[in-house]
Protein backbone atom coordinates (compact mmCIF):
# COMPACT_ATOMS: atom_id res chain seq x y z
CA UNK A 1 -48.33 -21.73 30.01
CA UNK A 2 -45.49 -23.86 29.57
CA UNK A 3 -45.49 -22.97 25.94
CA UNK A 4 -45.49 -19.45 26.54
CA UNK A 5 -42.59 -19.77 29.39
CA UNK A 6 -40.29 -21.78 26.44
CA UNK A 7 -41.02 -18.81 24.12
CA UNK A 8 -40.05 -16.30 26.82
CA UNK A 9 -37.06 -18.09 27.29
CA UNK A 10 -35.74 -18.35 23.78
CA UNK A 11 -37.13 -14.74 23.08
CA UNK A 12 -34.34 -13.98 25.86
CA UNK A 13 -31.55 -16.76 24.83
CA UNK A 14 -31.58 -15.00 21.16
CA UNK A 15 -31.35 -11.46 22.73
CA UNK A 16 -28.27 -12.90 24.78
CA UNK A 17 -26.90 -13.81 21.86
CA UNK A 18 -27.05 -10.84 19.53
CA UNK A 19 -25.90 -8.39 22.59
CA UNK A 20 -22.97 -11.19 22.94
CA UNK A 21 -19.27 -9.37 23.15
CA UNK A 22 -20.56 -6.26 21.78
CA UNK A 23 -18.85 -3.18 24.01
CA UNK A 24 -21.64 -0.52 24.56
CA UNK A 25 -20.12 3.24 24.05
CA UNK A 26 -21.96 5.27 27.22
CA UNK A 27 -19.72 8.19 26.30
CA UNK A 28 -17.36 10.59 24.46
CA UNK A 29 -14.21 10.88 24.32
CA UNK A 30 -13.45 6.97 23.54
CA UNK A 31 -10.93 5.33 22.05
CA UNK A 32 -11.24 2.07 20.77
CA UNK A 33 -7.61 -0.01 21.78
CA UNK A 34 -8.76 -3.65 21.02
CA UNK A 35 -10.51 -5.96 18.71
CA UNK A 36 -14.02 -5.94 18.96
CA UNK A 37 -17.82 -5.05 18.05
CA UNK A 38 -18.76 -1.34 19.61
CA UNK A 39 -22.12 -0.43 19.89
CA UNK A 40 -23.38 3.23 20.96
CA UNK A 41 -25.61 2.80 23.43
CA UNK A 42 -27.56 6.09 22.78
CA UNK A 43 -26.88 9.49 20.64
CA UNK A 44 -24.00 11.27 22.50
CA UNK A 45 -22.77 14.71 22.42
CA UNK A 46 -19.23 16.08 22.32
CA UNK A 47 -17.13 18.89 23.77
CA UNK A 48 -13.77 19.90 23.62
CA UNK A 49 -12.89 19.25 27.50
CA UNK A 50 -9.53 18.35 28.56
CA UNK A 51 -7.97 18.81 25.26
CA UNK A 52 -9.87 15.76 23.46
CA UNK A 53 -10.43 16.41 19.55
CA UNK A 54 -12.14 13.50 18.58
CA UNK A 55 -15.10 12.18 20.20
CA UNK A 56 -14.14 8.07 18.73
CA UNK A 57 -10.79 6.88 18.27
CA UNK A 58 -9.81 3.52 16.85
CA UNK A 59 -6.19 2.53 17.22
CA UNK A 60 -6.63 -1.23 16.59
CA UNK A 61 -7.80 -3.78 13.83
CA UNK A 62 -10.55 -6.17 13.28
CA UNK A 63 -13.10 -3.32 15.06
CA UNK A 64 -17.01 -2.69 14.34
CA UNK A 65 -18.34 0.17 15.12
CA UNK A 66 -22.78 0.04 14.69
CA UNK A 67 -24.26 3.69 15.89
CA UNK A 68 -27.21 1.65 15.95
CA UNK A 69 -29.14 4.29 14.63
CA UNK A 70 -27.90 6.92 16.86
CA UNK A 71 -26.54 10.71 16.76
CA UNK A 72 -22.39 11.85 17.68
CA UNK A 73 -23.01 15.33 17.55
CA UNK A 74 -20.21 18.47 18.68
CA UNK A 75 -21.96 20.59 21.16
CA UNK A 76 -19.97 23.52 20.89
CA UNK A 77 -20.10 23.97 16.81
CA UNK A 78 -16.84 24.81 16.76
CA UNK A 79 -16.38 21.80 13.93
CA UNK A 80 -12.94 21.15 15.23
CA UNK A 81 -11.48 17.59 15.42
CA UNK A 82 -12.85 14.25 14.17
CA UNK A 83 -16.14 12.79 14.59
CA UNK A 84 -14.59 9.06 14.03
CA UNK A 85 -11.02 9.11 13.68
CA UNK A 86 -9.31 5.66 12.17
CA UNK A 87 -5.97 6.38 12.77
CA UNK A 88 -3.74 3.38 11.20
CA UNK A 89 -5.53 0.38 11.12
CA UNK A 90 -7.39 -2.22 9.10
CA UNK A 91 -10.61 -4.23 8.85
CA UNK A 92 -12.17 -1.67 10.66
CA UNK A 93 -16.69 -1.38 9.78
CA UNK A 94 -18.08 2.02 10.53
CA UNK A 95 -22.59 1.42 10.30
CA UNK A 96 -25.80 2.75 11.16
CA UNK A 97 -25.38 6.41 12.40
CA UNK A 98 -25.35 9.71 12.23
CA UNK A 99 -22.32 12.56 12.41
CA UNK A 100 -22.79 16.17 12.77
CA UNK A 101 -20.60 19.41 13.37
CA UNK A 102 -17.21 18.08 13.31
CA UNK A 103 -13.82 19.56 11.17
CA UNK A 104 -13.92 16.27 9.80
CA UNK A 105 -17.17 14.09 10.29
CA UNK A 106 -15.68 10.26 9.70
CA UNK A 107 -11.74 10.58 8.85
CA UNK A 108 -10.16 7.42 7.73
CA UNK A 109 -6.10 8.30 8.16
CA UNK A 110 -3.61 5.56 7.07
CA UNK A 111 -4.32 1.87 6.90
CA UNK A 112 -6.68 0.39 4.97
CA UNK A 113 -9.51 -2.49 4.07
CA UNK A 114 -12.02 -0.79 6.24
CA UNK A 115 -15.40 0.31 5.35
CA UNK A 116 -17.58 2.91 6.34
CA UNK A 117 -21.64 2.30 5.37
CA UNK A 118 -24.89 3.49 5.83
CA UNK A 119 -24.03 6.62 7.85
CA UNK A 120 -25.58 10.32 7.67
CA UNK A 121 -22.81 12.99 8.20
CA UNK A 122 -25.02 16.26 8.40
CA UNK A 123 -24.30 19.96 9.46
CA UNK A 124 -21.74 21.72 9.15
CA UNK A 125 -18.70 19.95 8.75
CA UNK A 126 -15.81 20.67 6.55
CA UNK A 127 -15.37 17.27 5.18
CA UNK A 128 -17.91 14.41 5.49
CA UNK A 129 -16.02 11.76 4.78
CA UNK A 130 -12.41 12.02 4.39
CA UNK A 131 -9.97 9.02 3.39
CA UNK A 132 -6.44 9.96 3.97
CA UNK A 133 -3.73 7.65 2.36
CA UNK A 134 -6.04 4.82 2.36
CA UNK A 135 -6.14 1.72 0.52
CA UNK A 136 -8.56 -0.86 -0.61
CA UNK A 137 -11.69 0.60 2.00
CA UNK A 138 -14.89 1.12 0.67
CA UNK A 139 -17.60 4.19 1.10
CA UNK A 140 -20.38 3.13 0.34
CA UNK A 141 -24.39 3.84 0.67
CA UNK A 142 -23.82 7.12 2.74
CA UNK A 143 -25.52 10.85 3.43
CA UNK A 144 -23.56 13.34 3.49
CA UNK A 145 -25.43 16.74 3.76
CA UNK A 146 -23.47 19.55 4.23
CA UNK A 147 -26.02 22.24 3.71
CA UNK A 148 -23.94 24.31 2.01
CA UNK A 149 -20.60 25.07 4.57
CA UNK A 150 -18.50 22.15 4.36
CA UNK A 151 -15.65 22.31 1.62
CA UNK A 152 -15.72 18.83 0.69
CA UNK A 153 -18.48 15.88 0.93
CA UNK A 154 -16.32 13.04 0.19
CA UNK A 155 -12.51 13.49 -0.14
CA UNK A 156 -9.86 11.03 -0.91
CA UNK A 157 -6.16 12.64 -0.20
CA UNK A 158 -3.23 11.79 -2.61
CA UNK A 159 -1.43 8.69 -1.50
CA UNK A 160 -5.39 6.85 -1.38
CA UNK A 161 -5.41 4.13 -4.06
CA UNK A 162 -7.73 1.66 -4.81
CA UNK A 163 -10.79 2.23 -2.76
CA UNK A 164 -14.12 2.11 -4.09
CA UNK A 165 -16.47 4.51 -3.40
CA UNK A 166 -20.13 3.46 -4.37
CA UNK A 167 -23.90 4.79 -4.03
CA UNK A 168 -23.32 7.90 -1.84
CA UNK A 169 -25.46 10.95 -1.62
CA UNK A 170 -23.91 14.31 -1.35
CA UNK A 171 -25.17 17.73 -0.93
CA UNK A 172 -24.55 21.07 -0.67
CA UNK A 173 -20.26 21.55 -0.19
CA UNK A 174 -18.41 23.68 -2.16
CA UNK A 175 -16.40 19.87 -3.95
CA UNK A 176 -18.93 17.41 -3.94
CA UNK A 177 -16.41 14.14 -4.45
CA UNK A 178 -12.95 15.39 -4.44
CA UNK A 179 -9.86 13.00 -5.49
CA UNK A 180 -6.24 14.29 -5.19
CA UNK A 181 -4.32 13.76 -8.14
CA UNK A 182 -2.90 10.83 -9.00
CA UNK A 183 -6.04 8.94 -7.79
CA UNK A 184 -6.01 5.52 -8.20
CA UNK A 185 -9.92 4.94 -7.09
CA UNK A 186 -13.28 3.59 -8.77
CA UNK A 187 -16.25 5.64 -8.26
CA UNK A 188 -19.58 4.22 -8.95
CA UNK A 189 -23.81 5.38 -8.67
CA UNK A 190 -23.11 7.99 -6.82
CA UNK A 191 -24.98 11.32 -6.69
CA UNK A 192 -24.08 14.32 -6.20
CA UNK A 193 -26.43 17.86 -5.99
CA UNK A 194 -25.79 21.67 -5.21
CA UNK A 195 -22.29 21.99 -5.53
CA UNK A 196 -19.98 24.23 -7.22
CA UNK A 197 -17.93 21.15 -8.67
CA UNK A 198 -19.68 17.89 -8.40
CA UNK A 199 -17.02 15.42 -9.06
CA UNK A 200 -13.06 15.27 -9.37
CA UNK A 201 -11.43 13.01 -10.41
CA UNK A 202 -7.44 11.71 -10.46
CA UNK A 203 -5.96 10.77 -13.35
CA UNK A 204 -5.49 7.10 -12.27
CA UNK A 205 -9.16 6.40 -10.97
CA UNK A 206 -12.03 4.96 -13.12
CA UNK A 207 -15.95 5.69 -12.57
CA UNK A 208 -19.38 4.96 -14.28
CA UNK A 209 -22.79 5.16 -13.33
CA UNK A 210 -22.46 8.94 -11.03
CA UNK A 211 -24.92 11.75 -11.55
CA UNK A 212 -24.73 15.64 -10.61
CA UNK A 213 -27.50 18.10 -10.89
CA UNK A 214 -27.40 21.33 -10.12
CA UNK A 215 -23.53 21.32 -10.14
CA UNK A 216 -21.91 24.31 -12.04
CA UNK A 217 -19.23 22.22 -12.76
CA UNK A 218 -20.89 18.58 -13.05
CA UNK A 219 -17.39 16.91 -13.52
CA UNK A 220 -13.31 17.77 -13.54
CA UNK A 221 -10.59 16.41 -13.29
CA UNK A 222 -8.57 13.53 -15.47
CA UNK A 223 -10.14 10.30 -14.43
CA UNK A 224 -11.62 7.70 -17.08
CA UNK A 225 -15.02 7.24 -17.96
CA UNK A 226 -15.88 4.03 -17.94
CA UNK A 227 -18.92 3.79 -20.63
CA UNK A 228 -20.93 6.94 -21.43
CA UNK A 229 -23.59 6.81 -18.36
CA UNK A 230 -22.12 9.31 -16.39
CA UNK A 231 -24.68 12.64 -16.82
């Protein structure tokens, strides 16, 4: 018995610990002012009341953000706003969720050295994943499905340099990975199916390793192979 009570009790220390200064996300809108590790604390749904956009903000550095394995779906389908909005800042992990029916499903706008991982961004949208003049932030090992209405999967804007963007799965948009010119980025293993154009690149960036099928146009663009294994 005594055995079992220490087990109990360390079963409950090490669940303490893990739940330990995480913030737990009840609803939407939110926006994330301070430092910190966010957790959703179930899949939430989004409207448009009292003039909100974006159902997550984050307007500070050093943040995590873990869906832990959860759902931030628009109600309405009207796919305006932002999904995840990073608006300026740095050292900011997005992990572990899903995004559906938003303008933009996971915008990362200014700043940079943030990453966003293994996250589904399904339905709808018009961009999945959308990096706006970042730099050095990393895409990598996501889903974005856009079953054949979104305009871009993964888009970097001009201005983005030197983020890498590796492993990701794209279907169905009309661009599946979409770089502004100049570029400046390093794609890697990514792949890339249905699309009109799978992959476009800017004249600065570098990538190896990425696949398209079913792609009338599997690749564009200026960027430079690196090795033959792109198909």
């Amino acid at each position: 018995m005594q055995k079992l009570t220490s087990l109990l009790a360390a079963s409950l220390a090490l669940g303490a610990l893990t739940s330990y200064g995480q913030t737990v996300i009840s609803q939407v809108p939110y926006q994330i002012t301070r430092p910190g590790s966010y957790v959703l604390e179930n899949s939430l749904s989004f409207s448009e009341a009292g003039g909100h956009t974006n159902a997550i903000e984050i307007k500070a550095d050093n943040v995590t953000l873990d869906f832990a394995g959860h759902t931030l779906a628009h109600e309405s389908g009207s796919q305006a706003g932002s999904g995840v909005l990073v608006d300026g800042t740095h050292l900011v992990t997005i992990k572990n969720g899903t995004v559906s029916n938003f303008h933009f499903g996971i915008l990362l706008q200014s700043g940079g050295s943030n990453v966003v991982e293994n996250m589904r961004v399904l339905g709808g949208n018009s961009v999945g994943i959308d990096l706006s003049q970042q730099e050095g932030s990393i895409v990598q090992n996501n889903f974005v499905n856009m079953s054949g209405q979104g305009q871009f999967g993964i888009a970097c804007d001009a201005g983005s340099l030197s983020n890498h963007l590796l492993r990701n799965n794209v279907l169905g948009p009309v661009l599946g990975i979409f770089e502004d010119d100049p570029g400046g980025n390093y794609l890697e293993s990514n792949f890339v199916s249905n699309c009109s154009t799978g992959i476009t690149t800017g004249r600065n960036s570098k990538f190896r390793l990425n696949t398209t099928i079913n792609c009338q146009t599997p690749f564009n663009g200026n960027g430079t192979p690196v090795g033959r294994e792109n198909n």
